[in-house]
Protein backbone atom coordinates (compact mmCIF):
# COMPACT_ATOMS: atom_id res chain seq x y z
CA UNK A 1 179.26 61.53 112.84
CA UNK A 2 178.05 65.03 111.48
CA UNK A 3 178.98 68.07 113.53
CA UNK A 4 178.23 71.41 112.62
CA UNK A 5 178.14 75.15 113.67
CA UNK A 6 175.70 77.88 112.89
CA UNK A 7 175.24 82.00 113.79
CA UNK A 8 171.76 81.52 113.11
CA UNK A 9 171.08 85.41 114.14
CA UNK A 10 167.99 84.81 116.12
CA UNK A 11 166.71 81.30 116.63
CA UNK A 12 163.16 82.66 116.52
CA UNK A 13 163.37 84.55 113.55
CA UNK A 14 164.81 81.30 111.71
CA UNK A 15 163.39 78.93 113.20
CA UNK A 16 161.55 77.42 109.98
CA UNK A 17 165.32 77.63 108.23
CA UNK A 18 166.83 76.03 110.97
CA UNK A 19 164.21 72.93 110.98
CA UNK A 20 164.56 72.94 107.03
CA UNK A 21 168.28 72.80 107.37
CA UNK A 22 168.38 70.11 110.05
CA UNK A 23 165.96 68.08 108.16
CA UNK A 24 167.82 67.59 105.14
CA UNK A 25 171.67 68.59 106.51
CA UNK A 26 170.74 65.71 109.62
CA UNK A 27 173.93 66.74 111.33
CA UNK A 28 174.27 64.91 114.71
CA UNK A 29 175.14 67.68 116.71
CA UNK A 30 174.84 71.08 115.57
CA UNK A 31 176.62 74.22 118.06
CA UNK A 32 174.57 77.32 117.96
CA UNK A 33 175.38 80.60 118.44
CA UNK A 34 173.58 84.46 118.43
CA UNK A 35 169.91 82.78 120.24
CA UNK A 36 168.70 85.98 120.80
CA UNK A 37 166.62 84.19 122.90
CA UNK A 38 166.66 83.34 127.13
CA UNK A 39 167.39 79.58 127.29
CA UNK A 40 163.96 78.38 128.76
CA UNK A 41 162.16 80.28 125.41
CA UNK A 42 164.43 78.15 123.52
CA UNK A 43 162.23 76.18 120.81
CA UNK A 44 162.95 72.76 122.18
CA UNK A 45 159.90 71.03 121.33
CA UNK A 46 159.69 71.86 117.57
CA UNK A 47 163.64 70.69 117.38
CA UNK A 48 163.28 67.63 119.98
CA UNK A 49 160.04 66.88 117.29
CA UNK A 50 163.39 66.35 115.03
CA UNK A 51 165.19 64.08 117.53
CA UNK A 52 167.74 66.86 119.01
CA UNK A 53 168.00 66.91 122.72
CA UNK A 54 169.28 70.79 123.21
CA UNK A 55 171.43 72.45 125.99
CA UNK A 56 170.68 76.03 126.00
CA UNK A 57 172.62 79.18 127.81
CA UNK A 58 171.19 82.76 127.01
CA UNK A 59 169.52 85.44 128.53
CA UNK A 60 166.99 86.78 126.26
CA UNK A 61 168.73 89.83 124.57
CA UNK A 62 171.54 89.33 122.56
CA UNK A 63 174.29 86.80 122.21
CA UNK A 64 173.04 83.02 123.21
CA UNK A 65 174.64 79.67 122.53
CA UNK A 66 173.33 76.08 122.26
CA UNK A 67 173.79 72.33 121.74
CA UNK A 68 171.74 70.20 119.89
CA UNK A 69 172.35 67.03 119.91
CA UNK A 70 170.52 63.76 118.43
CA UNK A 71 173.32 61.09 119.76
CA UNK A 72 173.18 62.65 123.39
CA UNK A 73 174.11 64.91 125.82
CA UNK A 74 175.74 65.06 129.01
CA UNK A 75 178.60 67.18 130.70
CA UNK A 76 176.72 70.45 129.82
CA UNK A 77 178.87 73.41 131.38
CA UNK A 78 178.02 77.22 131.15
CA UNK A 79 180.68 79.45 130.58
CA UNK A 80 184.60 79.60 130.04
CA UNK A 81 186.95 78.74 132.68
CA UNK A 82 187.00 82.55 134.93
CA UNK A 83 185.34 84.26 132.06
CA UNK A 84 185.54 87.91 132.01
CA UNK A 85 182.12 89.88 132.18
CA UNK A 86 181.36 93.24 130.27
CA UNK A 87 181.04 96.61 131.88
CA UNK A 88 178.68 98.22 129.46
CA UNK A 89 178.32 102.22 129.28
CA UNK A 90 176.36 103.63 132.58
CA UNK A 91 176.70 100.09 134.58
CA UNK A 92 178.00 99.25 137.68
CA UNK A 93 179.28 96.26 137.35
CA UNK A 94 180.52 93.98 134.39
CA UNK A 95 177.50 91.40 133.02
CA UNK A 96 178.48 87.72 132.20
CA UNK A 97 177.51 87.20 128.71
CA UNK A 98 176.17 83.90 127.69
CA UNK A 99 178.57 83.09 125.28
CA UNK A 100 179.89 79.83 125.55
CA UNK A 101 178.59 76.45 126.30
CA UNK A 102 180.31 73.17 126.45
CA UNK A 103 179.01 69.37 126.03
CA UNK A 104 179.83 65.84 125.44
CA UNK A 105 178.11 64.12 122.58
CA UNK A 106 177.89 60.51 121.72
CA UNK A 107 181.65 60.77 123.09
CA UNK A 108 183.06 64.01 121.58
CA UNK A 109 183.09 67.02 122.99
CA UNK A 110 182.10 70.31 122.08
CA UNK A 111 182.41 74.09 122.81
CA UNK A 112 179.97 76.17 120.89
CA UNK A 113 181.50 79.79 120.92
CA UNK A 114 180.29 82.93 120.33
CA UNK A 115 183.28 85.45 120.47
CA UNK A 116 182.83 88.96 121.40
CA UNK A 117 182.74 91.06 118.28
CA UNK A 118 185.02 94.61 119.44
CA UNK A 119 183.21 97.31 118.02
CA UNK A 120 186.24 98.85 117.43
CA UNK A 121 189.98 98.90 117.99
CA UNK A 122 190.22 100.52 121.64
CA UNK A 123 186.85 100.03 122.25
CA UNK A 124 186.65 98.29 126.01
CA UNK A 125 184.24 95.61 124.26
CA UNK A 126 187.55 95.37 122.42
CA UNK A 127 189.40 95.18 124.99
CA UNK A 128 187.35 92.46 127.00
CA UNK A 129 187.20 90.26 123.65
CA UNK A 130 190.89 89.77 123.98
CA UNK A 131 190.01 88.93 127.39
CA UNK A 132 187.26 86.45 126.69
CA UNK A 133 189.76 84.92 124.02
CA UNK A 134 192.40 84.53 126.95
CA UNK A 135 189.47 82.47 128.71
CA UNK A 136 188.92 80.16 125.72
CA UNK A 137 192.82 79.48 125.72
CA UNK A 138 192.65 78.30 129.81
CA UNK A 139 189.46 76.39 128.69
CA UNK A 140 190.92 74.45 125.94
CA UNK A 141 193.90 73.47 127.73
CA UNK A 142 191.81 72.31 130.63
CA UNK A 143 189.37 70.10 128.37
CA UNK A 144 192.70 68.84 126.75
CA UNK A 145 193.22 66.77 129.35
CA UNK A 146 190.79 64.14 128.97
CA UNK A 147 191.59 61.89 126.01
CA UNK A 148 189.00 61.95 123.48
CA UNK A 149 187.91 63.77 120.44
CA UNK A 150 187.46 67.60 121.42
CA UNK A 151 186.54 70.81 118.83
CA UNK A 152 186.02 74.64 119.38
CA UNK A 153 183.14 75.82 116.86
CA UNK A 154 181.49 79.25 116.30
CA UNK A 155 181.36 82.61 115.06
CA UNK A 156 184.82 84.11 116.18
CA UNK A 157 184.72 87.20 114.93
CA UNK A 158 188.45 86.84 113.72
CA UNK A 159 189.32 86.08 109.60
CA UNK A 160 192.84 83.87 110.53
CA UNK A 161 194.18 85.63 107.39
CA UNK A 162 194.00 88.63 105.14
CA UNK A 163 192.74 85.91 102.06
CA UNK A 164 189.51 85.64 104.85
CA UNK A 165 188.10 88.86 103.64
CA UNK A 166 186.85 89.88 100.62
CA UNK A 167 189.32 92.88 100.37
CA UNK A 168 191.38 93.38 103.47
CA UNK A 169 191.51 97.20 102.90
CA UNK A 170 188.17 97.52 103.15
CA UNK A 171 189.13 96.52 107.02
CA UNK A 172 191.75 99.13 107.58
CA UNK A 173 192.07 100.08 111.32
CA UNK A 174 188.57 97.92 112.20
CA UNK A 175 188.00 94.91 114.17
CA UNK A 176 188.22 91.01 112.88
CA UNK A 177 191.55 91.37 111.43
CA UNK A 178 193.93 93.28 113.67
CA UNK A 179 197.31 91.96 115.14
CA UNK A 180 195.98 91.47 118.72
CA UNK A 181 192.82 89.14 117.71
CA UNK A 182 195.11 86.95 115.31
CA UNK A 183 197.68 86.39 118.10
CA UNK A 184 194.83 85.58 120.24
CA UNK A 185 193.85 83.23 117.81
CA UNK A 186 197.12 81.59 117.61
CA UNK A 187 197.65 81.45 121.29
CA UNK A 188 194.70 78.98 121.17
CA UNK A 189 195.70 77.06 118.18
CA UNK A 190 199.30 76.48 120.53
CA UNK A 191 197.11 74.55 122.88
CA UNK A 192 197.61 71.65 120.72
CA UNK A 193 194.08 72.50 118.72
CA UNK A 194 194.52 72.45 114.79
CA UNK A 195 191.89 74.20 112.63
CA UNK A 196 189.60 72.09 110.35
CA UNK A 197 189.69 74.00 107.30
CA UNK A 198 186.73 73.85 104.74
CA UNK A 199 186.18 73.56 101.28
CA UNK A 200 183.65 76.25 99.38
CA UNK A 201 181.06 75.05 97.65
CA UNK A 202 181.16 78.23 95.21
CA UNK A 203 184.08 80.30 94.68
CA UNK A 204 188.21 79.60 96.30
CA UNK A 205 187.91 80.88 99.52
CA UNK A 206 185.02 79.48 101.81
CA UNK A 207 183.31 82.31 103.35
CA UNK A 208 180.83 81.98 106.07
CA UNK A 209 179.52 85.56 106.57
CA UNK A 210 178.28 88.19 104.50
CA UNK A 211 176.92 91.34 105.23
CA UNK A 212 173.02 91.88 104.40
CA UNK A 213 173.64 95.18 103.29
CA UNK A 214 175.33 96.28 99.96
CA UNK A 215 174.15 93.00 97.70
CA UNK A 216 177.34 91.13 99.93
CA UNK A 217 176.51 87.76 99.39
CA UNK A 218 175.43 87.75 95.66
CA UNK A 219 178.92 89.72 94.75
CA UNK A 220 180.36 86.98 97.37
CA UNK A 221 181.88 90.15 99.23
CA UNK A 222 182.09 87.60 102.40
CA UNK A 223 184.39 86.88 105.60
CA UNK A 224 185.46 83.57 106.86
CA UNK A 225 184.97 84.24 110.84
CA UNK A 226 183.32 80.83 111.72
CA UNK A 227 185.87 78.36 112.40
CA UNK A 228 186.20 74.79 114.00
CA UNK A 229 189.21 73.97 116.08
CA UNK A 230 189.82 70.48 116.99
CA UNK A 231 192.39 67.97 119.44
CA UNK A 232 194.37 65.65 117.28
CA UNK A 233 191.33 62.62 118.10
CA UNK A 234 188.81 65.07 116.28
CA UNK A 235 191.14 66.43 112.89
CA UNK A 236 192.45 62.78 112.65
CA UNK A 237 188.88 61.57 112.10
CA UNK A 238 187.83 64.02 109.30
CA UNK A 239 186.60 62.73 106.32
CA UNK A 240 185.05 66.14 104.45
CA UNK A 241 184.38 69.76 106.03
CA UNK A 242 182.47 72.28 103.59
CA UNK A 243 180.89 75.35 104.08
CA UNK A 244 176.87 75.14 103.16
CA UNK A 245 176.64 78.46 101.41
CA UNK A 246 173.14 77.29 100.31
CA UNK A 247 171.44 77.85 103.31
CA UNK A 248 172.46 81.73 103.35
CA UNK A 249 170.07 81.84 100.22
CA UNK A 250 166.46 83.44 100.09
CA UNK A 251 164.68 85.41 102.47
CA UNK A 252 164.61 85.09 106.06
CA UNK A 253 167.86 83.75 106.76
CA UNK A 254 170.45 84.28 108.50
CA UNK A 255 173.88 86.30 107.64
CA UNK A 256 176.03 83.65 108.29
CA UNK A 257 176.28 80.14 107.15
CA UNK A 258 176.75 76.43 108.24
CA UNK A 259 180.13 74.94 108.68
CA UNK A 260 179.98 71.38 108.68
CA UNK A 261 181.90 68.89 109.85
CA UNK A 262 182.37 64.51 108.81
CA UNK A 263 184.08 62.42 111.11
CA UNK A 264 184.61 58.93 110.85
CA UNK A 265 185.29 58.10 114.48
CA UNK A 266 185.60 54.44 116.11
């Protein structure tokens, strides 16, 4: 089995990368994150023309996560375990954010994640990322319960390490690398969830974001902020995990990359 994860920045907007890349990538379940689409505009027709059944959660604006799935799909549940919402400047009340969705397919299960980013340290988006992370924890250790193969995957907004980014000082005092998002990080990896690391196609450390600005990605001034976490059924049935860094090439795409995932499950 092939499972993957991809910020594809706006499903609309990549839409002909994302049906190139699932052509010739063929994972069998691929977790999606930043839609940037409501879940019923979802482009499940030009995908299902593929063979992916999809299980959508978003709302239109930003944020948006999805499953697709070509070995099936059942269990579909929106949102964390008592998720926190976000109070946004000038509202009344906090705003569940469609940010997670979990599935079950062809007998693993998966969480496709979309982390809060932070804005910045202090920030109360910063605040209720921390939050949201806290969430993911109770998930996790609620879906760890049932015996079979199980795996976090998605943008994180957290490099585990200072070797994640291209020059940690460029990160002094901002979000993605501070104290309080690693130990959040950690807390989930106690759950009894080990990360699947990945090998780089290009280069030692395999990044999966780059900034569009600045010529990032051609100086390979990346982060590594898209990570899979798995139960000891999924991590024991690896066979290979790389990063694609091909598909961040050319116009139109989006500023993250595929991680992908082979398991060799019974």
């Amino acid at each position: 089995m092939r499972i993957a994860s991809w910020n594809v920045n706006s499903v609309g907007a990549r839409l002909p990368k994302l049906l190139d890349w699932l052509s010739t990538a063929e994972p069998d379940v691929l977790c999606v994150q930043e839609l940037k689409c409501a879940a019923d505009a979802f482009p499940f027709d030009e995908v299902g023309e593929l063979g992916y059944e999809v299980a959508a959660h978003g709302t239109g604006r930003w944020n948006g996560v999805a499953v697709l799935s070509r070995v099936g799909i059942d269990e579909v549940r929106h949102g964390l375990l008592d998720e926190p919402g976000f109070q946004a400047d000038g509202a009344m009340f906090e705003t569940q954010e469609p940010r997670a969705i979990g599935a079950t397919c062809g007998g693993v299960r998966v969480w496709s994640v979309y982390v809060p980013n932070g804005r910045e340290v202090g920030h109360p988006h910063y605040v209720y990322k921390l939050r949201w992370l806290d969430a993911l924890r109770a998930t996790a250790i609620e879906e760890m319960a049932a015996a079979r193969p199980f795996a976090v995957l998605g943008d994180f907004n957290i490099a585990p390490t200072d070797a994640d980014v291209w020059d940690v000082a460029a990160f002094a005092d901002s979000t993605h690398v501070t104290e309080d998002e690693r130990k959040a990080l950690a807390a989930l990896a106690e759950t009894g969830l080990a990360e699947v690391y990945p090998r780089a196609l290009k280069y030692d450390i395999p990044f999966t974001y780059w900034d569009y600005r600045a010529l990032r990605f051609p100086n390979n001034q990346g982060m590594r902020i898209d990570l899979v976490y798995g139960n000891e059924q999924f991590t024991g049935a690896v066979t290979d995990s790389y990063v694609d860094r091909e598909a961040r090439k050319g116009k139109g795409i989006s500023d993250h990359a595929p991680v992908v995932v082979d398991l060799d499950l019974p």
